[in-house]
Protein backbone atom coordinates (compact mmCIF):
# COMPACT_ATOMS: atom_id res chain seq x y z
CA UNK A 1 48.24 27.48 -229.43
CA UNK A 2 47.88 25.42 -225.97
CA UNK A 3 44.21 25.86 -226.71
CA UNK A 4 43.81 24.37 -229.90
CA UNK A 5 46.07 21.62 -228.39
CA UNK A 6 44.15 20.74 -225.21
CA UNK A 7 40.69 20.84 -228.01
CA UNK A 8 42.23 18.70 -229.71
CA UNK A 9 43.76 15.73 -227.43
CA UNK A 10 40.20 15.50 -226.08
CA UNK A 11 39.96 13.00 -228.91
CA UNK A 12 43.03 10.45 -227.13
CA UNK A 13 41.34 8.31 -224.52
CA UNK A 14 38.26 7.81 -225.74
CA UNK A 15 36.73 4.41 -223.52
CA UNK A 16 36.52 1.33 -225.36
CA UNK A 17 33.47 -1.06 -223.56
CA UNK A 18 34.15 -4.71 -222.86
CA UNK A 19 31.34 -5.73 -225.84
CA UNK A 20 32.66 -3.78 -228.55
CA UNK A 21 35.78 -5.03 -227.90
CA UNK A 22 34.69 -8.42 -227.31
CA UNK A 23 32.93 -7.55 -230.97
CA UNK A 24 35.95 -6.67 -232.25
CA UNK A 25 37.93 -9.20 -232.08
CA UNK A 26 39.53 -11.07 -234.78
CA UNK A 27 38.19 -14.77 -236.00
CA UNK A 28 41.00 -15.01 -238.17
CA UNK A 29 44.50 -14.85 -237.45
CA UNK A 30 45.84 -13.09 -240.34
CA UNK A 31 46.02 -9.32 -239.61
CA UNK A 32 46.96 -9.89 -235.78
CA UNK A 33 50.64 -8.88 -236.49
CA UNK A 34 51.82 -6.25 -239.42
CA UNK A 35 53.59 -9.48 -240.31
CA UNK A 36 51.67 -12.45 -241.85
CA UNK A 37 50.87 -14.72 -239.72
CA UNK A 38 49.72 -18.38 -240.23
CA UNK A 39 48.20 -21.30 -238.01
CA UNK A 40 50.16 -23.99 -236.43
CA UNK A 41 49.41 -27.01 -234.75
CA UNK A 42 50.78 -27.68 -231.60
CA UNK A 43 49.72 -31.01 -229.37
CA UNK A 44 48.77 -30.02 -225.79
CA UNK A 45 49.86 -30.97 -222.38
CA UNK A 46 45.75 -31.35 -221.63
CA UNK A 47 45.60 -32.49 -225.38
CA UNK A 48 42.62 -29.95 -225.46
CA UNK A 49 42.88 -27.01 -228.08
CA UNK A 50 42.51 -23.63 -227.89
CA UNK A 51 42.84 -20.59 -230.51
CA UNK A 52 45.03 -18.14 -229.22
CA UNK A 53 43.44 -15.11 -227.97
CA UNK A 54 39.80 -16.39 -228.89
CA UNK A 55 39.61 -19.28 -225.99
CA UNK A 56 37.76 -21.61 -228.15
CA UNK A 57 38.77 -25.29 -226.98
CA UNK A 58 38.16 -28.78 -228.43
CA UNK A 59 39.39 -32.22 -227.60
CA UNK A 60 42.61 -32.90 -229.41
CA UNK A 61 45.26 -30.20 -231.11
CA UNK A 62 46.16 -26.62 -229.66
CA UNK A 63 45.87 -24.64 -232.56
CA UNK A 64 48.15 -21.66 -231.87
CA UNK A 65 49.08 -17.90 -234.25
CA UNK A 66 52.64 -18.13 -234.66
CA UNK A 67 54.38 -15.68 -236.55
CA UNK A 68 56.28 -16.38 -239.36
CA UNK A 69 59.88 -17.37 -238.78
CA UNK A 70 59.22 -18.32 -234.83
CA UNK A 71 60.13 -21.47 -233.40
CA UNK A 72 58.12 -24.35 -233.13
CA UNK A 73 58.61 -25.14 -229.58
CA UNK A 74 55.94 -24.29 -227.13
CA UNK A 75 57.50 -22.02 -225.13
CA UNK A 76 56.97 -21.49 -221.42
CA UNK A 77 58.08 -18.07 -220.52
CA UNK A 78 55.67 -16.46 -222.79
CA UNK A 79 54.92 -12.52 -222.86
CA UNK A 80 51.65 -11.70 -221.22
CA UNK A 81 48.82 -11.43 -224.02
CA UNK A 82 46.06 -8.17 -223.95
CA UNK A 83 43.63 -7.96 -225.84
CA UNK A 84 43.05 -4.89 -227.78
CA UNK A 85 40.75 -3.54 -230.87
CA UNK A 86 41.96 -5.03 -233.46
CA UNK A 87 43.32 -8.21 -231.64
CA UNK A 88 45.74 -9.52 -229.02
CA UNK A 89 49.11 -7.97 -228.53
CA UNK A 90 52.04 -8.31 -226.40
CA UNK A 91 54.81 -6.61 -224.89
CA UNK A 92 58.14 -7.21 -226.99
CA UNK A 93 62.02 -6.34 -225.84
CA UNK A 94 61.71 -3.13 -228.59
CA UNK A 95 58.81 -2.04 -226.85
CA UNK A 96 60.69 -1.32 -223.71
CA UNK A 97 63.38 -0.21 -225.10
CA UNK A 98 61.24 2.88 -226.40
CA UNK A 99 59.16 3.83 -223.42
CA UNK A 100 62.17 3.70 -221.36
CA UNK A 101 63.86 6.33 -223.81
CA UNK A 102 60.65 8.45 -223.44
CA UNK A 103 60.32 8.10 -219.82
CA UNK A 104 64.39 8.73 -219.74
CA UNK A 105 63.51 12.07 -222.32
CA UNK A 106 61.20 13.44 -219.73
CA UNK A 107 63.47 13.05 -216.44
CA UNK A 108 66.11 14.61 -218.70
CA UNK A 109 63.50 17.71 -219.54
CA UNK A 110 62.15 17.70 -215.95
CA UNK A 111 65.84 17.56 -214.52
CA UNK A 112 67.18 20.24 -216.80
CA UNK A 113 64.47 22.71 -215.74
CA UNK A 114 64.36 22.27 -212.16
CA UNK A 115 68.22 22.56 -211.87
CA UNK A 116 68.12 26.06 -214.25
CA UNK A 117 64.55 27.30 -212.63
CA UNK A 118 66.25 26.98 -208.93
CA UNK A 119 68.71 29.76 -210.06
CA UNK A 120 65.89 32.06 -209.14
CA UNK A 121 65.45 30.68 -205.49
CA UNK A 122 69.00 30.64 -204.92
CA UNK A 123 70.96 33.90 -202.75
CA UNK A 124 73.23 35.88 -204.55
CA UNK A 125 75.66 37.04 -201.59
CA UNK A 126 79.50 37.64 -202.71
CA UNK A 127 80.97 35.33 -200.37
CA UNK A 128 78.68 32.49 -199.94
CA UNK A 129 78.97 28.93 -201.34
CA UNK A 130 74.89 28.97 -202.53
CA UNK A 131 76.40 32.39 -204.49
CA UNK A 132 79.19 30.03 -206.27
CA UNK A 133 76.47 27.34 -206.86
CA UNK A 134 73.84 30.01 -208.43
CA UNK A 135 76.72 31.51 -210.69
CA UNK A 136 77.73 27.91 -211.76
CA UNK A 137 74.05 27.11 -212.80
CA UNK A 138 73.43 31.56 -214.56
CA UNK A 139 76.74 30.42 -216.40
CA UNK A 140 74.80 27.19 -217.35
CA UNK A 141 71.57 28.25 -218.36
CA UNK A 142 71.27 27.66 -222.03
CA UNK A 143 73.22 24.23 -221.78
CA UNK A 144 70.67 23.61 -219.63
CA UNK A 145 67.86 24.65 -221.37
CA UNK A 146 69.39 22.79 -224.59
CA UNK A 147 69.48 19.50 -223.08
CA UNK A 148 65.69 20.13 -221.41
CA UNK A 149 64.56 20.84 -224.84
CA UNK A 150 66.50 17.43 -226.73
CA UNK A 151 65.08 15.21 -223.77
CA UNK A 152 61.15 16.82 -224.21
CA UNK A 153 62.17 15.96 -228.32
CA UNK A 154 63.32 12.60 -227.78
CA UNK A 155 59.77 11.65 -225.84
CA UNK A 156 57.96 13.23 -228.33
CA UNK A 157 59.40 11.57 -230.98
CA UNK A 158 58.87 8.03 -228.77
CA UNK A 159 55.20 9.31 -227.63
CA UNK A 160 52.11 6.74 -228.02
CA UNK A 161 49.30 8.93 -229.63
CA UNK A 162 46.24 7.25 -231.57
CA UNK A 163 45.54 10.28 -233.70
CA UNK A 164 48.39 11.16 -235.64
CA UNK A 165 47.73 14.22 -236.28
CA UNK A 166 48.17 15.79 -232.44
CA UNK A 167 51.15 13.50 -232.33
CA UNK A 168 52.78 15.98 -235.15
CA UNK A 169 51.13 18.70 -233.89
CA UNK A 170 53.16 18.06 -230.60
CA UNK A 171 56.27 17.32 -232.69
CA UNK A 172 55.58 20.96 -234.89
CA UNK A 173 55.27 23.07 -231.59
CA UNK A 174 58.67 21.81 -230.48
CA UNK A 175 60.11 21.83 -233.71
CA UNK A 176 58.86 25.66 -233.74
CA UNK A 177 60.25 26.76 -230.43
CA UNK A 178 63.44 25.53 -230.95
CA UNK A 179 63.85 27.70 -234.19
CA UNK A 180 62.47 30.47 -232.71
CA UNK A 181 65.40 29.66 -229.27
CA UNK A 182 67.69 29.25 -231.82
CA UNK A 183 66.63 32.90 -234.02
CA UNK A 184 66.25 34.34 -230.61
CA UNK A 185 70.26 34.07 -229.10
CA UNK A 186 71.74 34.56 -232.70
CA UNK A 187 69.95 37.43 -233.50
CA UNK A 188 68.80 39.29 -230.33
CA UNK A 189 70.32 37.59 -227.04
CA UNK A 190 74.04 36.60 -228.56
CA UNK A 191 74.92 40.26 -229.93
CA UNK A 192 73.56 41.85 -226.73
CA UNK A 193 76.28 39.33 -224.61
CA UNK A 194 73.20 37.78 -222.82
CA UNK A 195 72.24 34.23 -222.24
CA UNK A 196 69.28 33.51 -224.10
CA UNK A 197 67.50 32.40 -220.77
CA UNK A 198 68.52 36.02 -219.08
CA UNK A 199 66.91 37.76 -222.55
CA UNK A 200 63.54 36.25 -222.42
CA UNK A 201 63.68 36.80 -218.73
CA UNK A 202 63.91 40.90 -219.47
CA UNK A 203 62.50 40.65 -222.61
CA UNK A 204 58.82 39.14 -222.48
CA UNK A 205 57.63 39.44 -225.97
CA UNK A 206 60.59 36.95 -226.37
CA UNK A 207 58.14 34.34 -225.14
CA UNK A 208 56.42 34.54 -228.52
CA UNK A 209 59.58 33.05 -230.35
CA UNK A 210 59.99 30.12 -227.49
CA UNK A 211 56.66 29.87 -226.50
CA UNK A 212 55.75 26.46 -229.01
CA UNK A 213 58.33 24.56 -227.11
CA UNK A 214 56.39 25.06 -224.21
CA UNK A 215 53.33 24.26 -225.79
CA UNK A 216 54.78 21.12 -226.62
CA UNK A 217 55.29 20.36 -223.12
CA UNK A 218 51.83 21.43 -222.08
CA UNK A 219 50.28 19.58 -224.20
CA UNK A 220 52.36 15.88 -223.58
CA UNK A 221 51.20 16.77 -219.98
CA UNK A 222 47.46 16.88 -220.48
CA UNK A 223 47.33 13.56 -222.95
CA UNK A 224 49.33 11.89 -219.39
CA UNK A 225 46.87 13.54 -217.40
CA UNK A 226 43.85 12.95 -219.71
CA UNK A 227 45.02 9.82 -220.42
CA UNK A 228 46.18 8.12 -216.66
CA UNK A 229 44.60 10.09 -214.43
CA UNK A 230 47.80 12.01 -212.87
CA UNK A 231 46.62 14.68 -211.03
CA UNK A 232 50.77 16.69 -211.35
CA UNK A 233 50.47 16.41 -215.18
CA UNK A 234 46.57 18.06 -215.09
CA UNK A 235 47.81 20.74 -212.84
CA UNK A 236 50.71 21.36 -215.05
CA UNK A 237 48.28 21.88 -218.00
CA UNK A 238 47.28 25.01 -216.70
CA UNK A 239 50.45 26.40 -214.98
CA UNK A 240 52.36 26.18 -217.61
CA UNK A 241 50.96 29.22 -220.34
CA UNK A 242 49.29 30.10 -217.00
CA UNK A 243 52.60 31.89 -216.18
CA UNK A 244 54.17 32.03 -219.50
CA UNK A 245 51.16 34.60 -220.15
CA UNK A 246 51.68 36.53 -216.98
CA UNK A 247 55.17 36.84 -217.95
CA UNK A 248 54.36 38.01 -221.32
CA UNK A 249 51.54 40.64 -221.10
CA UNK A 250 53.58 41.76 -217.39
CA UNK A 251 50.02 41.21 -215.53
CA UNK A 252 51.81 38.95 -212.72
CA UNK A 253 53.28 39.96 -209.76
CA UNK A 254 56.98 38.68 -209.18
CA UNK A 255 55.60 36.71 -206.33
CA UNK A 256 52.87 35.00 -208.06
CA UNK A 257 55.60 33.91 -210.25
CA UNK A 258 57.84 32.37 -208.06
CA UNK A 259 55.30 30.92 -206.94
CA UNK A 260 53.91 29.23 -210.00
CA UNK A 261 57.62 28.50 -210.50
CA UNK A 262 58.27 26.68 -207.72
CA UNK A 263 55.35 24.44 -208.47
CA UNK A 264 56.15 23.77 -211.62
CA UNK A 265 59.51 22.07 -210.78
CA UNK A 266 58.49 20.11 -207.90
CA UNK A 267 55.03 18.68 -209.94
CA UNK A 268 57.71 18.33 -212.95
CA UNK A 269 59.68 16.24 -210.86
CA UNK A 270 56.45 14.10 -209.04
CA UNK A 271 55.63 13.80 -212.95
CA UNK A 272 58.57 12.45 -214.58
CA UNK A 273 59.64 10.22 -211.40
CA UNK A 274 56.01 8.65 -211.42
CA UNK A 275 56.38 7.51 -214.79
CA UNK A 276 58.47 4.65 -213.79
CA UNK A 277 56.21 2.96 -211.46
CA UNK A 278 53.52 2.76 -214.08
CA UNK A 279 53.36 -0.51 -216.17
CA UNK A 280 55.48 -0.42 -219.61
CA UNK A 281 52.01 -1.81 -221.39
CA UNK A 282 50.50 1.77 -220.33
CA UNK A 283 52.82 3.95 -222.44
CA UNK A 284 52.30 1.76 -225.57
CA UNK A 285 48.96 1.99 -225.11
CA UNK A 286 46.30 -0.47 -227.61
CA UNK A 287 49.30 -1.32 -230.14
CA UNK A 288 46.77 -3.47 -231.89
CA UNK A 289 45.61 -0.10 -233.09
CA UNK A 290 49.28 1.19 -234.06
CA UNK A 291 49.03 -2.24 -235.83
CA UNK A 292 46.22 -1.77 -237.39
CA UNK A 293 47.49 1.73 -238.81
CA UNK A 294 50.43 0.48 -240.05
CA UNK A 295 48.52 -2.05 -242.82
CA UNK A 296 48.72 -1.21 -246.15
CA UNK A 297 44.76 0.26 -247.14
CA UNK A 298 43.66 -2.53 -249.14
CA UNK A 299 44.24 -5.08 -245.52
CA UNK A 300 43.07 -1.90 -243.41
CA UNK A 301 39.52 -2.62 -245.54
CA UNK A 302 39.76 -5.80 -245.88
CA UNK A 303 39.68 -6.26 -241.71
CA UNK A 304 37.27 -3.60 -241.17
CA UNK A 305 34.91 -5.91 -243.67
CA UNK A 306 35.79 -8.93 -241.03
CA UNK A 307 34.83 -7.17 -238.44
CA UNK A 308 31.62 -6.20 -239.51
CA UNK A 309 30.86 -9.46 -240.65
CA UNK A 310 31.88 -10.86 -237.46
CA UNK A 311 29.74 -7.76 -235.37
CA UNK A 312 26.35 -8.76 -238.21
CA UNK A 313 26.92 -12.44 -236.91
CA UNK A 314 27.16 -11.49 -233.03
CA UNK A 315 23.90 -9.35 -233.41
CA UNK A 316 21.87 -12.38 -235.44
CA UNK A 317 22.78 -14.96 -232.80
């Protein structure tokens, strides 16, 4: 499953140059916005005019896209303006709203684990405090693995993905492992008075029923590692099933586990931490694109036709 998942993201990032971009770009102001949008004129402070997001300047009027229902008052504090694909775009209160839900689902997920995973580095001596603190966290374990799995759903369901289909392939795998969790303690862990962590713990083949949550996880790592660079979420691409499979076919020493444990939290928790001191524009990614997707077909043609008019004229001057 990771497999086909990690085949298949190779298609997220693919590099965009400056001249087909530059190519790209709209003349006309209409499909800029899934709303329809409409010129306005606007007198400058240098009384020289410009078209918004094209830089083309003249002598008198500032002709500006405004979107319908907007104020006509030149306002100062504006939101930055990138240019993307399909056309300029900018950063909007909703926006950040949503990518700090998904950054919040992954501390959740990377919290949740790290606090149930250090059960296994903890002592388990009668009379010590650590002993109290690892039998508050055993008693814990599937609360703890319930809230881990809502907070990797919640940033799934918030992810930026350009191909739609590995964005519900994501959303499937999770949607899988938490049936099979769910079919695993009602059937198999509940009636046998174990925790459903403890079960798949001494029952590996148990990791095929919870295994597509994990896949899930594995593969939003590698699109933030394919897509930023991040050297934790790339390493977590192949720990992850690395020792899910040891665990599963019993090929793994306990120690190599522990080990591969151990990394996982702390990279888990250098991963979801780092996510805040990225800019919000990089988890929304080219929303000119999103845009663009969201058109009904007959505008989605109708712009592609623009374009290539606009990339014909480009080549013959």
């Amino acid at each position: 499953m990771a497999l086909q998942l990690v085949s298949s993201a190779a298609f997220l990032c693919s590099p965009v140059s400056q001249s087909q971009i530059k190519q790209l770009l709209l003349v006309n102001c209409n499909y800029y916005s899934p709303r329809r949008l409409r010129l306005r004129l606007d007198k400058s402070r240098r009384r020289r005019a410009s078209i918004v997001g094209l830089g083309k300047e003249s002598s008198t009027l500032a002709i500006k896209c405004k979107a319908l229902g907007e104020t006509s008052s030149f306002e100062q504090d504006e939101p930055a303006v990138y240019q993307g694909v399909y056309g300029p775009w900018s950063v909007e209160p909703s926006d950040v709203r949503e990518v700090l839900l998904y950054r919040s689902g992954l501390v959740t997920a990377a919290a949740s684990f790290v606090v149930a995973a250090s059960s296994a580095f903890l002592p388990d001596g009668a009379a010590s405090s650590a002993s109290s603190l690892t039998h508050l966290v055993d008693s814990n374990l599937d609360i703890l693995y319930v809230l881990g799995s809502a907070g990797l759903g919640l940033s799934l369901l918030l992810i930026h993905i350009y191909v739609a289909q590995i964005k519900r392939t994501l959303r499937a795998f999770w949607a899988l492992g938490v049936i099979g969790s769910l079919a695993t303690y009602v059937t198999l862990a509940h009636p046998s008075g174990d925790s459903l962590v403890h079960y798949v713990l001494r029952n590996p083949t148990s990791i095929w029923f919870v295994g597509p949550l994990f896949a899930a996880l594995t593969g939003l790592v590698f699109k933030e590692g394919l897509c930023y660079g991040k050297l934790e979420a790339g390493v977590l691409t192949f720990i992850i099933p690395l020792l899910l499979l040891g665990h599963l076919t019993g090929l793994m020493d306990e120690g190599v586990k522990l080990s591969l444990l151990g990394s996982w939290m702390a990279l888990f928790i250098i991963f979801a931490a780092r996510k805040f001191t990225q800019p919000i524009k990089d988890d929304i990614g080219d929303k000119s694109v999103f845009i663009f997707n969201a058109l009904p077909e007959n505008e989605k043609k109708a712009l592609i036709e623009k374009l290539e008019q606009q990339k014909l004229g480009n080549e013959i001057n």
